[in-house]
C-alpha atoms as a PDB file:
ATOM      1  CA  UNK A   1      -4.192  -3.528  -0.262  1.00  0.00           C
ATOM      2  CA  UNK A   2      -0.756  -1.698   0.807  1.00  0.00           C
ATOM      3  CA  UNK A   3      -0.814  -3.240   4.271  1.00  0.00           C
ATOM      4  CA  UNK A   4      -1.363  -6.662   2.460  1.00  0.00           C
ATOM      5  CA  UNK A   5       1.331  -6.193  -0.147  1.00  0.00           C
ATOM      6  CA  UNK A   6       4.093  -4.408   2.060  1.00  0.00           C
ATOM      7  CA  UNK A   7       3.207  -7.505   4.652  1.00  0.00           C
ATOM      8  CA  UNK A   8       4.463  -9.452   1.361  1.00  0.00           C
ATOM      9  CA  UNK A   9       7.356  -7.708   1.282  1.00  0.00           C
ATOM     10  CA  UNK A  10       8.420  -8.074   4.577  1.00  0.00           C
ATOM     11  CA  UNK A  11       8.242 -12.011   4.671  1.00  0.00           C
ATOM     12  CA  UNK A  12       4.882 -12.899   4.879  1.00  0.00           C
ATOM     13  CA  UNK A  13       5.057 -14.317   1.217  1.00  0.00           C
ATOM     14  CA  UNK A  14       7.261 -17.182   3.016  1.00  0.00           C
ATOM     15  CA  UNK A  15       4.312 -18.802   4.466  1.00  0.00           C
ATOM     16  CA  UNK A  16       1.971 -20.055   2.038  1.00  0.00           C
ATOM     17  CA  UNK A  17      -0.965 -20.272   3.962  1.00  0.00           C
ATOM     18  CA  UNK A  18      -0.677 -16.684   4.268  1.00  0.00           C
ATOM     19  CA  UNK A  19       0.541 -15.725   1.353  1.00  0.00           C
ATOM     20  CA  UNK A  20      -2.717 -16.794  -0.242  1.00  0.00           C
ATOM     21  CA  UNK A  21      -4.757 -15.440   2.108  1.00  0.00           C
ATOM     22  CA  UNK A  22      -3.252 -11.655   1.464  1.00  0.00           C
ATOM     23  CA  UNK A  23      -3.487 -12.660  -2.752  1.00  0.00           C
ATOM     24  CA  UNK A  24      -6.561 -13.363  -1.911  1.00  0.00           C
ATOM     25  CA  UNK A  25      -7.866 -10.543  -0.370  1.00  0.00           C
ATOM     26  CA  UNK A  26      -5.872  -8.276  -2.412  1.00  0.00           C
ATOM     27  CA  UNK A  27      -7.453  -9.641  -5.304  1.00  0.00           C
ATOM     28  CA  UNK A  28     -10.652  -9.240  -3.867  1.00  0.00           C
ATOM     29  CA  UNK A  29     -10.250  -5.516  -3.098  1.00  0.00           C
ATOM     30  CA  UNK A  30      -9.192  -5.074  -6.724  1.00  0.00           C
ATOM     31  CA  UNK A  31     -12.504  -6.479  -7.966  1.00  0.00           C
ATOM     32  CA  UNK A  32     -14.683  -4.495  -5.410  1.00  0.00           C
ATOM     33  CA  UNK A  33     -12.755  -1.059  -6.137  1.00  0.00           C
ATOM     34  CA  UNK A  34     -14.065  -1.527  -9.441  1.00  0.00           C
ATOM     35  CA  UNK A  35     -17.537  -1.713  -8.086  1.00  0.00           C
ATOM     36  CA  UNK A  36     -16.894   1.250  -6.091  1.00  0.00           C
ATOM     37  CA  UNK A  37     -15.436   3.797  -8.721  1.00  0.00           C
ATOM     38  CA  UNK A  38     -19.190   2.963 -10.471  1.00  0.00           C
ATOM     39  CA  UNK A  39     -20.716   4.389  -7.762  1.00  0.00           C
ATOM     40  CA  UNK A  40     -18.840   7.005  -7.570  1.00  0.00           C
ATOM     41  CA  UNK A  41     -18.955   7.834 -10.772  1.00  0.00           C
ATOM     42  CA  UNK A  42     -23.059   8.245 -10.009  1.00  0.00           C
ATOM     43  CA  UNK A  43     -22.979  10.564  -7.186  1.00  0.00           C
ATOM     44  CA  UNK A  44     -24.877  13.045  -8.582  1.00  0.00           C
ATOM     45  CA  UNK A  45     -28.044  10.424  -9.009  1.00  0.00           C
ATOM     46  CA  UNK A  46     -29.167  10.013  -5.050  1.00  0.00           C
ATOM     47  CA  UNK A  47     -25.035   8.894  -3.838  1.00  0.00           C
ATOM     48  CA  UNK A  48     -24.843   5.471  -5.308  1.00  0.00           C
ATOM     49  CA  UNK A  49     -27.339   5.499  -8.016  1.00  0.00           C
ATOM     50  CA  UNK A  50     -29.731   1.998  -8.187  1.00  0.00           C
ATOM     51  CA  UNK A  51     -28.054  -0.658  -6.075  1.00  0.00           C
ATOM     52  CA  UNK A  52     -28.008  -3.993  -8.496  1.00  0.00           C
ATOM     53  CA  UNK A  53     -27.144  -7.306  -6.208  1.00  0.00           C
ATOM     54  CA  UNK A  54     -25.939 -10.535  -7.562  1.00  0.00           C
ATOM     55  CA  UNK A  55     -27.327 -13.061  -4.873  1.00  0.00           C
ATOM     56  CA  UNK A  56     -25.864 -16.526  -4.268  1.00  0.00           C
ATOM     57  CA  UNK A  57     -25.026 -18.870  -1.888  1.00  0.00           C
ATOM     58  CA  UNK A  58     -23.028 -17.193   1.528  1.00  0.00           C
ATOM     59  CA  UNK A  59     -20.912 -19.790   4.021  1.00  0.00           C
ATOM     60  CA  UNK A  60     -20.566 -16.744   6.578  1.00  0.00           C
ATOM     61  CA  UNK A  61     -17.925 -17.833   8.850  1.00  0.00           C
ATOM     62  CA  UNK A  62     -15.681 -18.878   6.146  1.00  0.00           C
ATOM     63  CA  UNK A  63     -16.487 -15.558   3.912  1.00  0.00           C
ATOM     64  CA  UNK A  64     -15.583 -13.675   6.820  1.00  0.00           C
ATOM     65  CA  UNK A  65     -11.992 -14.679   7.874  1.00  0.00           C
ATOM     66  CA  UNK A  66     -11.043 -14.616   4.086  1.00  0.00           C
ATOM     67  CA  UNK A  67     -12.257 -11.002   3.440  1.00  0.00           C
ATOM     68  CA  UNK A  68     -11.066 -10.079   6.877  1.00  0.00           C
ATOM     69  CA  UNK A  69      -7.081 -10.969   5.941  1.00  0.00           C
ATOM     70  CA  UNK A  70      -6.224  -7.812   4.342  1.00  0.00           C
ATOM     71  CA  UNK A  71      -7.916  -5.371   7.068  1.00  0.00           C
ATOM     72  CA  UNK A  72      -5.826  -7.678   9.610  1.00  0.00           C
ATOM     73  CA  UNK A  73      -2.863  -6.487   8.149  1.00  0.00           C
ATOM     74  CA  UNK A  74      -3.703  -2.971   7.865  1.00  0.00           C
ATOM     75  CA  UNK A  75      -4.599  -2.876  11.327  1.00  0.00           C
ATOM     76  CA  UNK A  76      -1.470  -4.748  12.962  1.00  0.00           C
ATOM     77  CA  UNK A  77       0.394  -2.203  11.013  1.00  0.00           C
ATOM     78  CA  UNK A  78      -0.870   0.803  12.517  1.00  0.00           C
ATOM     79  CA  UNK A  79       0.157  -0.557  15.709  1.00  0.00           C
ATOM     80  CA  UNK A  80      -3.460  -1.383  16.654  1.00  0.00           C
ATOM     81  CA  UNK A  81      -4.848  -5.076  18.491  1.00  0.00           C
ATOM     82  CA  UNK A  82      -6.657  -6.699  16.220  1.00  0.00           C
ATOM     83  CA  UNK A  83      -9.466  -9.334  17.820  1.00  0.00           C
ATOM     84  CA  UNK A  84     -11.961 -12.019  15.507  1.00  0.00           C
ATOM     85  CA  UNK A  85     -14.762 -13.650  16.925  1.00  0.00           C
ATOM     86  CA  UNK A  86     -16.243 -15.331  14.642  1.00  0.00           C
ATOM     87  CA  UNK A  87     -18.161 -18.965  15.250  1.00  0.00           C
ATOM     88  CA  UNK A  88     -17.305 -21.633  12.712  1.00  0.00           C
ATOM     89  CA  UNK A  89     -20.997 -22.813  12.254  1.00  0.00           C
ATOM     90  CA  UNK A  90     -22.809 -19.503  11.116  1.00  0.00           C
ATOM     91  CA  UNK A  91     -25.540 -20.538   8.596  1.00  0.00           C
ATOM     92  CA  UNK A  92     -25.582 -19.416   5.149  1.00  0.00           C
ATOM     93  CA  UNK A  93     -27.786 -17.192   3.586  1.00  0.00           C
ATOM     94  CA  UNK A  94     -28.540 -15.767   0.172  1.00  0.00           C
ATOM     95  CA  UNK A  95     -26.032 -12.420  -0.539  1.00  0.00           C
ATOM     96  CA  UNK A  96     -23.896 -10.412  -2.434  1.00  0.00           C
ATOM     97  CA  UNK A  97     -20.453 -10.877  -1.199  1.00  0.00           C
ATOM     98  CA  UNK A  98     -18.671  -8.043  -3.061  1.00  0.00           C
ATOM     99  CA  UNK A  99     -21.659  -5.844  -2.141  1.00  0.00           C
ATOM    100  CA  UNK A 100     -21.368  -6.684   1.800  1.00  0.00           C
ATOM    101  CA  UNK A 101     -17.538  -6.998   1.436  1.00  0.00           C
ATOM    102  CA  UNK A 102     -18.022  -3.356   0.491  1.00  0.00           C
ATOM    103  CA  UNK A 103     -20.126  -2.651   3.916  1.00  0.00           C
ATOM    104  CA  UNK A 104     -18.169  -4.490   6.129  1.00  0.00           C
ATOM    105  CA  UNK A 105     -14.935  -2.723   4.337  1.00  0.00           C
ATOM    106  CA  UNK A 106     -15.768   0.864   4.846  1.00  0.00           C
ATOM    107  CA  UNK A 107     -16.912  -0.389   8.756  1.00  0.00           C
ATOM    108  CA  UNK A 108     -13.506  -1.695   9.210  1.00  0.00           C
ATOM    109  CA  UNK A 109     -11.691   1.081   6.985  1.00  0.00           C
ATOM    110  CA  UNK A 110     -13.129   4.033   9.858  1.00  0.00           C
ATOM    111  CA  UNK A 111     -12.345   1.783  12.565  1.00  0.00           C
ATOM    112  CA  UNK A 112      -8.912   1.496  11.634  1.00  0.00           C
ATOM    113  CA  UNK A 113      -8.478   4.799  10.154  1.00  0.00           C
ATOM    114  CA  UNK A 114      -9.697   6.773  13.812  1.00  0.00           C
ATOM    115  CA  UNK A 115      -8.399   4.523  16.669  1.00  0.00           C
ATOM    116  CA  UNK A 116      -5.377   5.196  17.595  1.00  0.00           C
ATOM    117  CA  UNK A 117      -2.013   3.252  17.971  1.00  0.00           C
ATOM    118  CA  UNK A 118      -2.201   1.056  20.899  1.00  0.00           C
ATOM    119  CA  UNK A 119      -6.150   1.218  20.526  1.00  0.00           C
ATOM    120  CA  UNK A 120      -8.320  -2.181  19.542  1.00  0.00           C
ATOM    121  CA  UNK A 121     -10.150  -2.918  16.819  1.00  0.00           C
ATOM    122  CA  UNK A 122     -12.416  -5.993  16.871  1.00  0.00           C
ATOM    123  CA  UNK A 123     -14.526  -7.893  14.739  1.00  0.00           C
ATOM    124  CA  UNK A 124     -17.746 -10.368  15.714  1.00  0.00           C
ATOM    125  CA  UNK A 125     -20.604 -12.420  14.693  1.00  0.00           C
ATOM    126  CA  UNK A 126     -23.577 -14.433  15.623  1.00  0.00           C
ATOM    127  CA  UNK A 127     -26.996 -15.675  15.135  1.00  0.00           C
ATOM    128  CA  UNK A 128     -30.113 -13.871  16.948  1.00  0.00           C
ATOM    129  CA  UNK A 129     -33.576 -15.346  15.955  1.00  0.00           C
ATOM    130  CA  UNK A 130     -33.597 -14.878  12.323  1.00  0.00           C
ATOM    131  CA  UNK A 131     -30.961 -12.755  11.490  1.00  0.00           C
ATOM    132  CA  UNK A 132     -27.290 -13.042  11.171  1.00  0.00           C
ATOM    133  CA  UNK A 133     -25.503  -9.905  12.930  1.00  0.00           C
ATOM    134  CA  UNK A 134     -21.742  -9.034  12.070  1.00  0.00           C
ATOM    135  CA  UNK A 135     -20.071  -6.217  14.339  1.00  0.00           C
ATOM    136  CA  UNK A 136     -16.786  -3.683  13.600  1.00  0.00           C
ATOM    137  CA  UNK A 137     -16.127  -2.116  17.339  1.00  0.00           C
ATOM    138  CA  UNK A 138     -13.061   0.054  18.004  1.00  0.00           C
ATOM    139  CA  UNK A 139     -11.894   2.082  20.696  1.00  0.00           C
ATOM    140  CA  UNK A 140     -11.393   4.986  18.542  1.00  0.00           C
ATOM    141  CA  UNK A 141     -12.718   8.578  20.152  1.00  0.00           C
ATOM    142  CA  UNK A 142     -16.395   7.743  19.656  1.00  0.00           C
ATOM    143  CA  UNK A 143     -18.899   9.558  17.976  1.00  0.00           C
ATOM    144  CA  UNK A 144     -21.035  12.330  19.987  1.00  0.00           C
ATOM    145  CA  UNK A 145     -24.782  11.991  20.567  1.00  0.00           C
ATOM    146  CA  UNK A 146     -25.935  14.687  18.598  1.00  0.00           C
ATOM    147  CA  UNK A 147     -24.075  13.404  15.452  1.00  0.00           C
ATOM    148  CA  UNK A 148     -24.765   9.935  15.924  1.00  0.00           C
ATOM    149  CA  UNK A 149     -27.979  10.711  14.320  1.00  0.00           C
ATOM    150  CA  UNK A 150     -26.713  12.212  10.799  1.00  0.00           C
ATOM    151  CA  UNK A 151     -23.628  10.274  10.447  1.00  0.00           C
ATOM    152  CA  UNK A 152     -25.167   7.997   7.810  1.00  0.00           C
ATOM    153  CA  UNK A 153     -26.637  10.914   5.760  1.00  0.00           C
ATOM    154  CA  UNK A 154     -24.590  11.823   2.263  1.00  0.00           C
ATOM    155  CA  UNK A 155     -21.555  13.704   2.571  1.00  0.00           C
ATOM    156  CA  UNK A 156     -22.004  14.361   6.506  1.00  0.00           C
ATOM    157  CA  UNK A 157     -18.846  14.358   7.742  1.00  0.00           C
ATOM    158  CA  UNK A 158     -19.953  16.072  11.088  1.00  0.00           C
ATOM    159  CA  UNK A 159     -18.037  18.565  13.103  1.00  0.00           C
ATOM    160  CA  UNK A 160     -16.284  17.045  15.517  1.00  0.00           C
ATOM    161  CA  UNK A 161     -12.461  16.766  13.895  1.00  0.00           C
ATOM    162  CA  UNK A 162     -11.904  13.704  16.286  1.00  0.00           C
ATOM    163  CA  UNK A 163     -13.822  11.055  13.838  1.00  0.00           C
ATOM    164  CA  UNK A 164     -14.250  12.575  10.130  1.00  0.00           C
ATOM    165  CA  UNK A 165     -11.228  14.689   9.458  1.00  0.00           C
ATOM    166  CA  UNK A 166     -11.662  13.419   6.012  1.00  0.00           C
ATOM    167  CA  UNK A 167     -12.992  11.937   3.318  1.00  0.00           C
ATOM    168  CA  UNK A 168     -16.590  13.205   1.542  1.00  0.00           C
ATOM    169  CA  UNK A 169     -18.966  11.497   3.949  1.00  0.00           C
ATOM    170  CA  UNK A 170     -20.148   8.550   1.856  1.00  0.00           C
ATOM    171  CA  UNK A 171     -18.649   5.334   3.254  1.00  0.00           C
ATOM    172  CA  UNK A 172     -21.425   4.952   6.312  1.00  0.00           C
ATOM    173  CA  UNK A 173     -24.002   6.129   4.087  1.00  0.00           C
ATOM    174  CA  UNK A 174     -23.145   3.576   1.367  1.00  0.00           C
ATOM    175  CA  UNK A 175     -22.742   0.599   3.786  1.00  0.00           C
ATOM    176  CA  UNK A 176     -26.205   1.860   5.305  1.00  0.00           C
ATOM    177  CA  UNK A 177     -27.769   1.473   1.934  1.00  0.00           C
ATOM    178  CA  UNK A 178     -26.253  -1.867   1.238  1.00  0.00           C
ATOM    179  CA  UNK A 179     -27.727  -3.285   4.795  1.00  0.00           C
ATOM    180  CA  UNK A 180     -30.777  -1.959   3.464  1.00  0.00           C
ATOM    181  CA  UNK A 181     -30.852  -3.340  -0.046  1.00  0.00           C
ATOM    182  CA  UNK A 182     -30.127  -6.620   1.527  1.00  0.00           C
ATOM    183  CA  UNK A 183     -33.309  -6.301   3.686  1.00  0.00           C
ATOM    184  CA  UNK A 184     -31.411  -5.815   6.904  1.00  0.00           C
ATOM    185  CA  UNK A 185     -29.786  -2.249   8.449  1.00  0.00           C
ATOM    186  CA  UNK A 186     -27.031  -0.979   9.934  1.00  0.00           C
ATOM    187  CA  UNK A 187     -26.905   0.376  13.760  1.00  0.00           C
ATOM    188  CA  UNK A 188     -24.446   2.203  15.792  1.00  0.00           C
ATOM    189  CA  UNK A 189     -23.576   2.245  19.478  1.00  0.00           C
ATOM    190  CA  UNK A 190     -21.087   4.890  20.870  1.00  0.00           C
ATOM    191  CA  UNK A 191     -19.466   6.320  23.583  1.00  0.00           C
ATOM    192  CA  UNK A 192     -17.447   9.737  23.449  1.00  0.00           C
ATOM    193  CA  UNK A 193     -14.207   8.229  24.567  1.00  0.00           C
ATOM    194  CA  UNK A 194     -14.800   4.981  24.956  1.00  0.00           C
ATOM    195  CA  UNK A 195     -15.288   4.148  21.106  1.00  0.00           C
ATOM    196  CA  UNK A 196     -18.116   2.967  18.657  1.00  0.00           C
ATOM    197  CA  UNK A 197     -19.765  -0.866  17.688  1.00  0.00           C
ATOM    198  CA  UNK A 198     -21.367  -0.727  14.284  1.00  0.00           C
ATOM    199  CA  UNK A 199     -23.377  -3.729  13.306  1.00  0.00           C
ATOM    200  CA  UNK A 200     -24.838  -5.215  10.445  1.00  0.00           C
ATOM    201  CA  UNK A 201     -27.833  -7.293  10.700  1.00  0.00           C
ATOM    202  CA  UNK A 202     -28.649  -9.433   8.120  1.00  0.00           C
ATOM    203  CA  UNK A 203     -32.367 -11.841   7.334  1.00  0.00           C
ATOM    204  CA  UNK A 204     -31.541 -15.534   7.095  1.00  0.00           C
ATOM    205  CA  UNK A 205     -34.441 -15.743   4.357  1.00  0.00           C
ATOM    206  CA  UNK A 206     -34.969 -13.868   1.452  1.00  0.00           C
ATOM    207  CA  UNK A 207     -36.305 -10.430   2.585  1.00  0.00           C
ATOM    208  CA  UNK A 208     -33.696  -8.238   0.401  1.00  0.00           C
ATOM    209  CA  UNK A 209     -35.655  -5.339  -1.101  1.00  0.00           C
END
């Protein structure tokens, strides 16, 4: 939301197209903090308490580049190449879009936050079988073997300072739990060094549990 505003600021709000995408997302954010500070608020029942989702209708490729605006920003300025592939005719499936917005953001938010200046972060999607996958890669330090394991478990922040210098160790474990709830999952690919792919799969029918 700062990246998107202070883009304002600095001329962005001269283009409309733009402009509306950052209101946009900025707006979005607003709603989904809200939804966020609840499950906070519940840590001490099991992280996130009972995970309620409000299905409808989800265009994919459109939903994506409109919640993606706002990380855009954020990552272009950090100094960091920011790449979208994302096909035009994904199908739609039944979804929560603040509740994956929320997934997909705290993918994106560690992506950003741990590569470097200079580094890449990259966002894709596609269609395999049944199931719609979406995937936040970066070439941030990576994440070592033996933590790649617990890195979705509550409050594990690991011990390596190169990847979770802070924070309380909930955002993977909360965008695990929403792949979940949505009858899909989450999986990670890393490299120390090289960087890390997270992707979310998700069912094209309605297999949310």
């Amino acid at each position: 939301m700062r990246s998107a505003i202070q883009a304002l600021l600095g001329g962005a709000d001269e283009e409309p197209t733009l402009r509306r995408e950052l209101l946009a997302g900025i707006e979005g954010e607003v709603d989904r903090l809200q939804r966020l500070l609840d499950d906070l608020a519940r840590l001490h029942d099991q992280v996130v308490g009972t995970l309620e989702l409000a299905y409808q209708p989800l265009a994919v490729s459109e939903w994506l580049l409109h919640m993606l605006a706002p990380w855009r920003a954020a990552a272009q300025e950090k100094g960091l190449h920011w790449e979208v592939t994302v096909p035009a005719d994904l199908p739609s499936l039944a979804a929560d879009p603040d509740r994956l917005a929320q997934a997909l953001g705290n993918l994106l938010s560690n992506a950003i936050k741990y590569t470097p200046p200079g580094g890449t972060v990259s966002v894709g999607a596609g269609i395999e079988g049944e199931e719609i996958w979406v995937r936040v890669s970066d070439t941030g330090p990576g994440i070592a073997p033996e933590e790649q394991a617990r890195i979705f478990d509550p409050f594990y922040r690991g011990r390596s300072e190169r990847r979770f210098p802070q924070g309380v160790g909930l955002g993977l474990t909360i965008a695990r739990d929403l792949a979940i709830a949505h009858g899909g999952r989450l999986e990670l690919e890393s490299t120390l060094g090289l960087g890390s792919h997270f992707t979310l799969w998700l069912p094209l029918g309605p297999q949310a549990g």
